[in-house]
Protein backbone atom coordinates (compact mmCIF):
# COMPACT_ATOMS: atom_id res chain seq x y z
CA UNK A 1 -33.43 1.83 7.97
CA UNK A 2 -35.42 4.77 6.32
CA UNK A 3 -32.23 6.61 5.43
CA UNK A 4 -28.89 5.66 5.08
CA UNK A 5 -26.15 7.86 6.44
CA UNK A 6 -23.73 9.52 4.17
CA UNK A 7 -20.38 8.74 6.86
CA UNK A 8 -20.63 5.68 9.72
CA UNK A 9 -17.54 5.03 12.26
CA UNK A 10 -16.30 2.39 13.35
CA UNK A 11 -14.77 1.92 16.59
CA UNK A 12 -14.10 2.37 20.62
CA UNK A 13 -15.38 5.31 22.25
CA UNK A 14 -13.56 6.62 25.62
CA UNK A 15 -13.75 9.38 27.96
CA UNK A 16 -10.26 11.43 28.52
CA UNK A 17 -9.07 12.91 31.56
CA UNK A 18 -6.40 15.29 30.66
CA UNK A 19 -4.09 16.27 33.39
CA UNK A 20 -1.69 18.74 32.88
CA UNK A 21 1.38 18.09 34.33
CA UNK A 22 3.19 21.23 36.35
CA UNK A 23 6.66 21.69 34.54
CA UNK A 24 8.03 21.84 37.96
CA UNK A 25 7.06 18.19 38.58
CA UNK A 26 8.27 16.64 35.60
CA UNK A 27 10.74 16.78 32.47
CA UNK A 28 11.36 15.58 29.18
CA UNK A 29 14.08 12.70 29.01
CA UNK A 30 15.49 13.57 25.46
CA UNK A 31 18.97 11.95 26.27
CA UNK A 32 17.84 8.27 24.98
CA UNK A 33 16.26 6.61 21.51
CA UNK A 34 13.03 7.84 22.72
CA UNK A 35 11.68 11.07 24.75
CA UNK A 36 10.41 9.85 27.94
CA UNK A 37 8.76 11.71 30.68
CA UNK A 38 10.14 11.23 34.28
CA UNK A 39 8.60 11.91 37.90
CA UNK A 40 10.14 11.35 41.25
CA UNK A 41 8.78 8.07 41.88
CA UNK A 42 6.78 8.08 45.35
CA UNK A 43 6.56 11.38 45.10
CA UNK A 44 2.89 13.38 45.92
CA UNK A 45 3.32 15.23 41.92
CA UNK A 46 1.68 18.50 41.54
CA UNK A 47 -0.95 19.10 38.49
CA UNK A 48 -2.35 22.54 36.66
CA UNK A 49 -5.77 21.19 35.82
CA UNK A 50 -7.52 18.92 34.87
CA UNK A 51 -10.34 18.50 31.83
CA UNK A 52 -12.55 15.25 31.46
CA UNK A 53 -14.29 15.19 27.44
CA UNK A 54 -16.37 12.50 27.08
CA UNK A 55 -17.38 10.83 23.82
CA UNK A 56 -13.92 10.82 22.09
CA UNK A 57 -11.91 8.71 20.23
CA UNK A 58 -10.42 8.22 16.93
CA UNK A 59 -13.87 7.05 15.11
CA UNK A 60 -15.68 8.84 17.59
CA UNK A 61 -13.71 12.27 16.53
CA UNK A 62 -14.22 10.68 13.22
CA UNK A 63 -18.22 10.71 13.47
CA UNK A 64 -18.33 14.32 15.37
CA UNK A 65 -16.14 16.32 12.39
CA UNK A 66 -18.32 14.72 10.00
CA UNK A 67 -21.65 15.86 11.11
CA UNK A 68 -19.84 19.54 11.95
CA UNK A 69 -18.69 19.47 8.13
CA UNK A 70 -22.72 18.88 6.57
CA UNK A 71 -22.98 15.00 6.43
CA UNK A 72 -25.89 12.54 8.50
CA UNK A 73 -22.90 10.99 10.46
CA UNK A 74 -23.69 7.66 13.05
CA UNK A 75 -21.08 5.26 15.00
CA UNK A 76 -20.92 2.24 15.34
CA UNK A 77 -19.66 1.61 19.04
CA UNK A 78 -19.76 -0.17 22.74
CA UNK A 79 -20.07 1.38 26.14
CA UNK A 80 -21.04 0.81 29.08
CA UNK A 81 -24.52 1.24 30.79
CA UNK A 82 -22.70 3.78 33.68
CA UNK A 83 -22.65 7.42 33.92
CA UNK A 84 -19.42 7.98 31.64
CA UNK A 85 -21.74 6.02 28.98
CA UNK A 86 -24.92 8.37 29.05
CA UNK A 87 -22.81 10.97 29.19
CA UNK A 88 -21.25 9.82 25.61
CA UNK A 89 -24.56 9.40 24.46
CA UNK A 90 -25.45 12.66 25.19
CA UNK A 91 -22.49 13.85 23.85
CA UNK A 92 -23.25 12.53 20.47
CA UNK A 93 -26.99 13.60 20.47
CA UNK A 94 -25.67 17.05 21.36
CA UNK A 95 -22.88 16.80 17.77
CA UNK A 96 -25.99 15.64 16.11
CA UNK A 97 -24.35 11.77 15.52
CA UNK A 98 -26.58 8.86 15.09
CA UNK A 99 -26.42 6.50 18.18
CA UNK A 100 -28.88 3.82 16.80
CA UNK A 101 -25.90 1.72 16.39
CA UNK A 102 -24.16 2.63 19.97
CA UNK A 103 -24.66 -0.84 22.40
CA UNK A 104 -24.87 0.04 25.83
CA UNK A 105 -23.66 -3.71 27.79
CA UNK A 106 -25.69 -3.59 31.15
CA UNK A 107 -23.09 -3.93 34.09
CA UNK A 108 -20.06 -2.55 32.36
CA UNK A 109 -17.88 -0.05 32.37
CA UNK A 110 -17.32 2.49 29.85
CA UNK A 111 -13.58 3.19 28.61
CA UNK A 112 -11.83 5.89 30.43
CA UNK A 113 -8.84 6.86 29.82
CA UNK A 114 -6.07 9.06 31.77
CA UNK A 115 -3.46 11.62 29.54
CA UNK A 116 -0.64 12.82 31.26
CA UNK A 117 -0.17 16.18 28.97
CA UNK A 118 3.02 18.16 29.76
CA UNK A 119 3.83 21.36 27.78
CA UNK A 120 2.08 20.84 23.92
CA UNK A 121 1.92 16.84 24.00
CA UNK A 122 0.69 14.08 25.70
CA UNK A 123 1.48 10.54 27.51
CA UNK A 124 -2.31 8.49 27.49
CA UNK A 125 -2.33 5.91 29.69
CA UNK A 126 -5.13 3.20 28.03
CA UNK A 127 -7.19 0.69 29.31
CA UNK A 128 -9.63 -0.78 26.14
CA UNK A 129 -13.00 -2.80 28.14
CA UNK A 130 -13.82 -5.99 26.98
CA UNK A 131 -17.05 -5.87 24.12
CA UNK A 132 -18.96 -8.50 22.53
CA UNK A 133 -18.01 -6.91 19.24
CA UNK A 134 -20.94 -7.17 16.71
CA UNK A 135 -21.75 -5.52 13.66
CA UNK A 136 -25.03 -4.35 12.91
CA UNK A 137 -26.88 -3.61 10.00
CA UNK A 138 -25.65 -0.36 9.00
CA UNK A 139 -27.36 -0.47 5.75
CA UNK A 140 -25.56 0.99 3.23
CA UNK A 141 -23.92 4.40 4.05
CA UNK A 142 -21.43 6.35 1.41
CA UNK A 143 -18.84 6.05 3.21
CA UNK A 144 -17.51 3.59 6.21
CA UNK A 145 -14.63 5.28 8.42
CA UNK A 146 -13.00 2.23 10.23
CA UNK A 147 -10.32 3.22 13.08
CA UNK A 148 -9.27 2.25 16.63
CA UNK A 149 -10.63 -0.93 18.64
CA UNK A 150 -9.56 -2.65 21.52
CA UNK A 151 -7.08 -5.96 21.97
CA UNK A 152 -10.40 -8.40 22.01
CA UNK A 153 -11.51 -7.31 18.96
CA UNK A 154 -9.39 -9.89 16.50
CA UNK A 155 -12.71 -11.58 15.11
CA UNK A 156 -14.63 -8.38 14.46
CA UNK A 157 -12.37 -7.22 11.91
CA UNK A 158 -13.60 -10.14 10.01
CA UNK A 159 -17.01 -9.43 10.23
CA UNK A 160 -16.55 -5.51 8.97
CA UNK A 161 -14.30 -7.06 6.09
CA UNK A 162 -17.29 -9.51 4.88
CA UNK A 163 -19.74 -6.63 5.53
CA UNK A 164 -18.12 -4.51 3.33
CA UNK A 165 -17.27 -7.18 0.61
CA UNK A 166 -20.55 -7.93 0.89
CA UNK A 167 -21.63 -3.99 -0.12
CA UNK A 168 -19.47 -3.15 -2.72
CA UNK A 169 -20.86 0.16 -2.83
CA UNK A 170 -19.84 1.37 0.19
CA UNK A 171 -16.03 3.07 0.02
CA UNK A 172 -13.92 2.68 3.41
CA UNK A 173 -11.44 4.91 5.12
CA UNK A 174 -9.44 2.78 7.44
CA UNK A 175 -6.97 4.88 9.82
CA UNK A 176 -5.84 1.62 12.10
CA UNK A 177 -5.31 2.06 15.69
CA UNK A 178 -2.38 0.69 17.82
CA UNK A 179 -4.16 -2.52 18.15
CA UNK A 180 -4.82 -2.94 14.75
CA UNK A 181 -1.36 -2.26 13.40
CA UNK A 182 -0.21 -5.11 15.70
CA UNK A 183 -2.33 -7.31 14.91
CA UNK A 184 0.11 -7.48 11.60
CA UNK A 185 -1.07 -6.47 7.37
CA UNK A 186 -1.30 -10.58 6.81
CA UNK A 187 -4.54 -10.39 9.30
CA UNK A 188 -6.25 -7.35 7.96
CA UNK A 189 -5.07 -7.88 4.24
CA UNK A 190 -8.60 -7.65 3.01
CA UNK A 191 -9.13 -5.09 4.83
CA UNK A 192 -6.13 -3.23 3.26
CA UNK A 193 -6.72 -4.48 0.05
CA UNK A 194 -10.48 -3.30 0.27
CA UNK A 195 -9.77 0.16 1.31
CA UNK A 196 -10.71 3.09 -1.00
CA UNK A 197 -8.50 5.36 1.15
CA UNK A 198 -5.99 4.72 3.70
CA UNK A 199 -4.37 7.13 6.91
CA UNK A 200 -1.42 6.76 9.23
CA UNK A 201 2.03 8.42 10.11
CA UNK A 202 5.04 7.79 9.04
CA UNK A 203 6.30 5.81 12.04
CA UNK A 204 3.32 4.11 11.92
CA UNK A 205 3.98 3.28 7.91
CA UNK A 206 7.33 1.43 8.77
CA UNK A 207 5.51 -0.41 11.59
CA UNK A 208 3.13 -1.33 9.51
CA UNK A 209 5.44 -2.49 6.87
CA UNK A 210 8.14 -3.47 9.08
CA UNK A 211 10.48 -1.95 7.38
CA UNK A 212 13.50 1.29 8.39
CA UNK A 213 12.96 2.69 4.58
CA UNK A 214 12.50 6.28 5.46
CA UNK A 215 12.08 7.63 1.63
CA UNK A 216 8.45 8.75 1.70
CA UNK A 217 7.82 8.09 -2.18
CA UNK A 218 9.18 4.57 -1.59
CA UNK A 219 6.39 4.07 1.60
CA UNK A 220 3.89 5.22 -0.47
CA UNK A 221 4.47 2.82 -2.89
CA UNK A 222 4.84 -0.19 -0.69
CA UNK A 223 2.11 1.13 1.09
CA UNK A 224 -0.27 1.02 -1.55
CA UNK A 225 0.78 -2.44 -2.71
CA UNK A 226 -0.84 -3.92 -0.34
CA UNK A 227 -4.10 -2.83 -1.27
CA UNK A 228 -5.52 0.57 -0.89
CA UNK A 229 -6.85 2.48 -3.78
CA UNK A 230 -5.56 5.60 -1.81
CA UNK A 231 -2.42 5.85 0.86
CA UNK A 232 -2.44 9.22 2.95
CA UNK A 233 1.08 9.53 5.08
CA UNK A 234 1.30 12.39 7.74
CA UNK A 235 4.87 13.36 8.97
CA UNK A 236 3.97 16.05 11.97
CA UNK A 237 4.77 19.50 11.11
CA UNK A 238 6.51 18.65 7.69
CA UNK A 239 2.90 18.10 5.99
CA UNK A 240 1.41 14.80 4.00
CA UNK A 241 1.57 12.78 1.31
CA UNK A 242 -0.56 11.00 -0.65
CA UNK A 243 -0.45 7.98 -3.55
CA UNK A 244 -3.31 6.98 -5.53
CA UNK A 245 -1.15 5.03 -8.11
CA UNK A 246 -0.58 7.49 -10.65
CA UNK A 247 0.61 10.92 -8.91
CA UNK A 248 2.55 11.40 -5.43
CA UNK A 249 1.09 14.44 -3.74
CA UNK A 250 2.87 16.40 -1.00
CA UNK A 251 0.25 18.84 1.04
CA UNK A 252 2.09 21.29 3.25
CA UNK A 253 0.67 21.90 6.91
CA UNK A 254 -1.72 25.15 7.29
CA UNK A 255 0.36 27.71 9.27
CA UNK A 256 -0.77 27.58 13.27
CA UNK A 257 -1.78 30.89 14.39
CA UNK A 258 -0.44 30.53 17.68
CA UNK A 259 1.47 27.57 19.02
CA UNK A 260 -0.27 24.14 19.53
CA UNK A 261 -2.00 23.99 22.62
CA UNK A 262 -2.69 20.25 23.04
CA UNK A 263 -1.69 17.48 19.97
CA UNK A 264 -4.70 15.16 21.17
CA UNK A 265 -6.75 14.55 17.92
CA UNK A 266 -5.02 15.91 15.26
CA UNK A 267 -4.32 12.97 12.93
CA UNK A 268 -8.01 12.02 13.42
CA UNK A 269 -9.23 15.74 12.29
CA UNK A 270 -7.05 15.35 9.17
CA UNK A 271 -7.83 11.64 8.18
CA UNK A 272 -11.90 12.61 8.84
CA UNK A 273 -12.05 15.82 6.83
CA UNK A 274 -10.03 13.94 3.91
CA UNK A 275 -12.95 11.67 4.30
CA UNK A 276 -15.94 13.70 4.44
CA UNK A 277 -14.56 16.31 1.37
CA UNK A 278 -14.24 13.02 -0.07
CA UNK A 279 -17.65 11.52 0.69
CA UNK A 280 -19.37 15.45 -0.38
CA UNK A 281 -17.70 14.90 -3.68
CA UNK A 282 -14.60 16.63 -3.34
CA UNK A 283 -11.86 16.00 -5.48
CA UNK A 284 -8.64 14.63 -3.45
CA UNK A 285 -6.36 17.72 -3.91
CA UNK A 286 -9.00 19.56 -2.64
CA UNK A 287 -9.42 17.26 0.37
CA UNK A 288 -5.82 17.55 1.06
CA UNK A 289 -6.31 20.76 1.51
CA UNK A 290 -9.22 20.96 4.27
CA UNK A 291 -7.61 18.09 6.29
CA UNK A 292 -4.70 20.31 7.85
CA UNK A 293 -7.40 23.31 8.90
CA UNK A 294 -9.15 21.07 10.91
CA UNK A 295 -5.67 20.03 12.54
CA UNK A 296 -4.83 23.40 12.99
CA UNK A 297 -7.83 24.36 14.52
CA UNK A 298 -8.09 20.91 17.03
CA UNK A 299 -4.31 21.71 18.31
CA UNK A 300 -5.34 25.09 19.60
CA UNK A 301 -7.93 23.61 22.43
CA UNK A 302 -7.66 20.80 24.59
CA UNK A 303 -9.03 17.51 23.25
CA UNK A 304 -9.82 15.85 20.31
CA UNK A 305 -13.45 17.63 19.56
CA UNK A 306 -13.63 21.02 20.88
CA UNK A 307 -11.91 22.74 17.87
CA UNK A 308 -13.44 20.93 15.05
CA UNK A 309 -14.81 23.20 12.34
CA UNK A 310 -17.83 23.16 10.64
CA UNK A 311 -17.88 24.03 6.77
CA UNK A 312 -18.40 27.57 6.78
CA UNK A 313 -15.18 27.87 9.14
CA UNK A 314 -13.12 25.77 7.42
CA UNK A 315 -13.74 27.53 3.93
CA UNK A 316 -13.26 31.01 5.69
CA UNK A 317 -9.88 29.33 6.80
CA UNK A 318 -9.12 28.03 3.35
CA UNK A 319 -9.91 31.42 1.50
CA UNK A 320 -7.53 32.57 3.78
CA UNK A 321 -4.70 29.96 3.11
CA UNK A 322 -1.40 31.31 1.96
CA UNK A 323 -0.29 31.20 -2.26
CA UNK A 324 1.24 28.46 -1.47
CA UNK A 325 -1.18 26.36 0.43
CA UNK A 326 -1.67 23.40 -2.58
CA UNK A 327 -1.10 20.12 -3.05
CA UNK A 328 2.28 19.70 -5.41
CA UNK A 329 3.74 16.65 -7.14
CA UNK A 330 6.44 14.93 -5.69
């Protein structure tokens, strides 16, 4: 390589088809443990609209808000060799995303993906292609952004663990997709333990940990013991948190101008900005504080890309943050 790139991604990219579901045609099942949406079954259900965006995905969304914020930005992906995989290549050429590491498989299919989105939030219905995962050589960027893969994937996480091991250098930001969390903490522990920074919710914290602890200093802490340098928690609308061993940071969210539009990609616009402040030398309480612009902004328009900010936006955002938009001690 003749450069190496400040921020590389790692993981599945997908086309989403987001159909918006007449409220007419459906509801929202609140009266169990979990909200559920129900249909007549056999029914011929209504929609609104529809809206297909290619080239997303949580590393993919990852790689996209990095080159929008100022760094040389690549993924590292699989697709397939159809039209929903040009058109992802063309989507990252357009984003200005390095696809020298993309692997186009000759007679497959590229992953597509259906959401079922019904008032501000969504239902995706997921179906993850099968990959011969390899890892190329990726040289040695700043920073390594590892997120979402499909079930088939088990052995790859190996090879991006002895990559990085291998290239101490390099800093990682894992944010671990469903797959990934199931696959358990004993399977990815060096993965963990060799993270500089770390993402996920707080549901996703007591999955991870397998535990019903709901005291957010207390994840933190268990969080981080089992390995990253860094553990970033989101809880929705109440804000973040973050633990880097010696302070416990609460960041509040940045105050939506208008209600949320569509939820699809807001955790990875927060865990990717973190990131890229990070990897343009930002401190972390300044970090904390771009992430939730770039939510904000994402949750206005449909999908995962179309409101990501570059840096002049985000600042002009920031400048205009209320008093009280800083990270405090908890």
């Amino acid at each position: 390589m003749e450069k190496n790139h400040d921020f590389i991604a790692i993981g599945d990219i997908v086309t989403d088809a987001f159909i918006r579901l007449e409220s007419a045609a459906a509801h929202i099942d609140i009266d169990r443990d979990v909200r559920e949406i129900c249909m007549r079954f056999a029914d011929k259900i209504p929609y609104k609209e529809v809206s297909v965006i290619p080239a997303v995905g949580n590393s993919a969304n990852a790689a996209v808000s990095a080159a929008r914020l100022g760094l040389t930005s690549a993924l590292v992906t699989n697709l397939g060799d159809d039209y929903f995989g040009k058109e992802c290549l063309g989507v990252l050429e357009k984003e200005r995303v390095g696809a020298e590491f993309v692997k186009a498989h000759p007679g497959a299919k590229t992953n597509y993906h259906y959401v079922l989105w019904y008032e501000d939030d969504r239902t995706i219905l997921i179906k993850h292609e099968e990959y011969p995962y390899a890892l190329p050589d990726i040289g040695s960027p700043k920073w390594v952004y590892f997120s979402s893969l499909g079930p088939h994937s088990a052995e790859f996480h190996t090879e991006i663990e002895k990559y990085l091991v291998g290239h101490p250098e390099i800093k990682l930001a894992f944010q671990p997709g469903t797959f990934q969390m199931k696959l358990g903490r004993e399977k990815l522990a060096g993965l963990y333990r060799r993270s500089d920074i770390f993402f996920c919710n707080k549901e996703e914290a007591q999955r991870i940990l397998e535990t019903s602890e709901s005291d957010i200093k207390k994840l933190l802490s268990l969080m981080r013991d089992i390995g990253p340098k860094i553990v970033v928690i989101t809880d929705g609308k109440a804000g973040a948190y973050s633990f880097d061993g010696n302070e416990a940071l609460f960041m509040p969210a940045y105050p939506d101008p208008k209600p949320p539009y569509e939820r699809t990609g807001a955790g990875d616009a927060f865990s990717s900005t973190i990131t890229a402040a990070l990897c343009l030398g930002l401190d972390l309480k300044t970090a904390l504080r771009w992430g939730p612009i770039n939510s904000m902004s994402v949750v206005q328009q449909v999908g995962a890309r179309a409101g990501l900010l570059n840096r002049s936006e985000l600042e002009n955002y920031l400048s205009n943050a209320p008093n009280d938009y800083y990270p405090c001690a908890i």
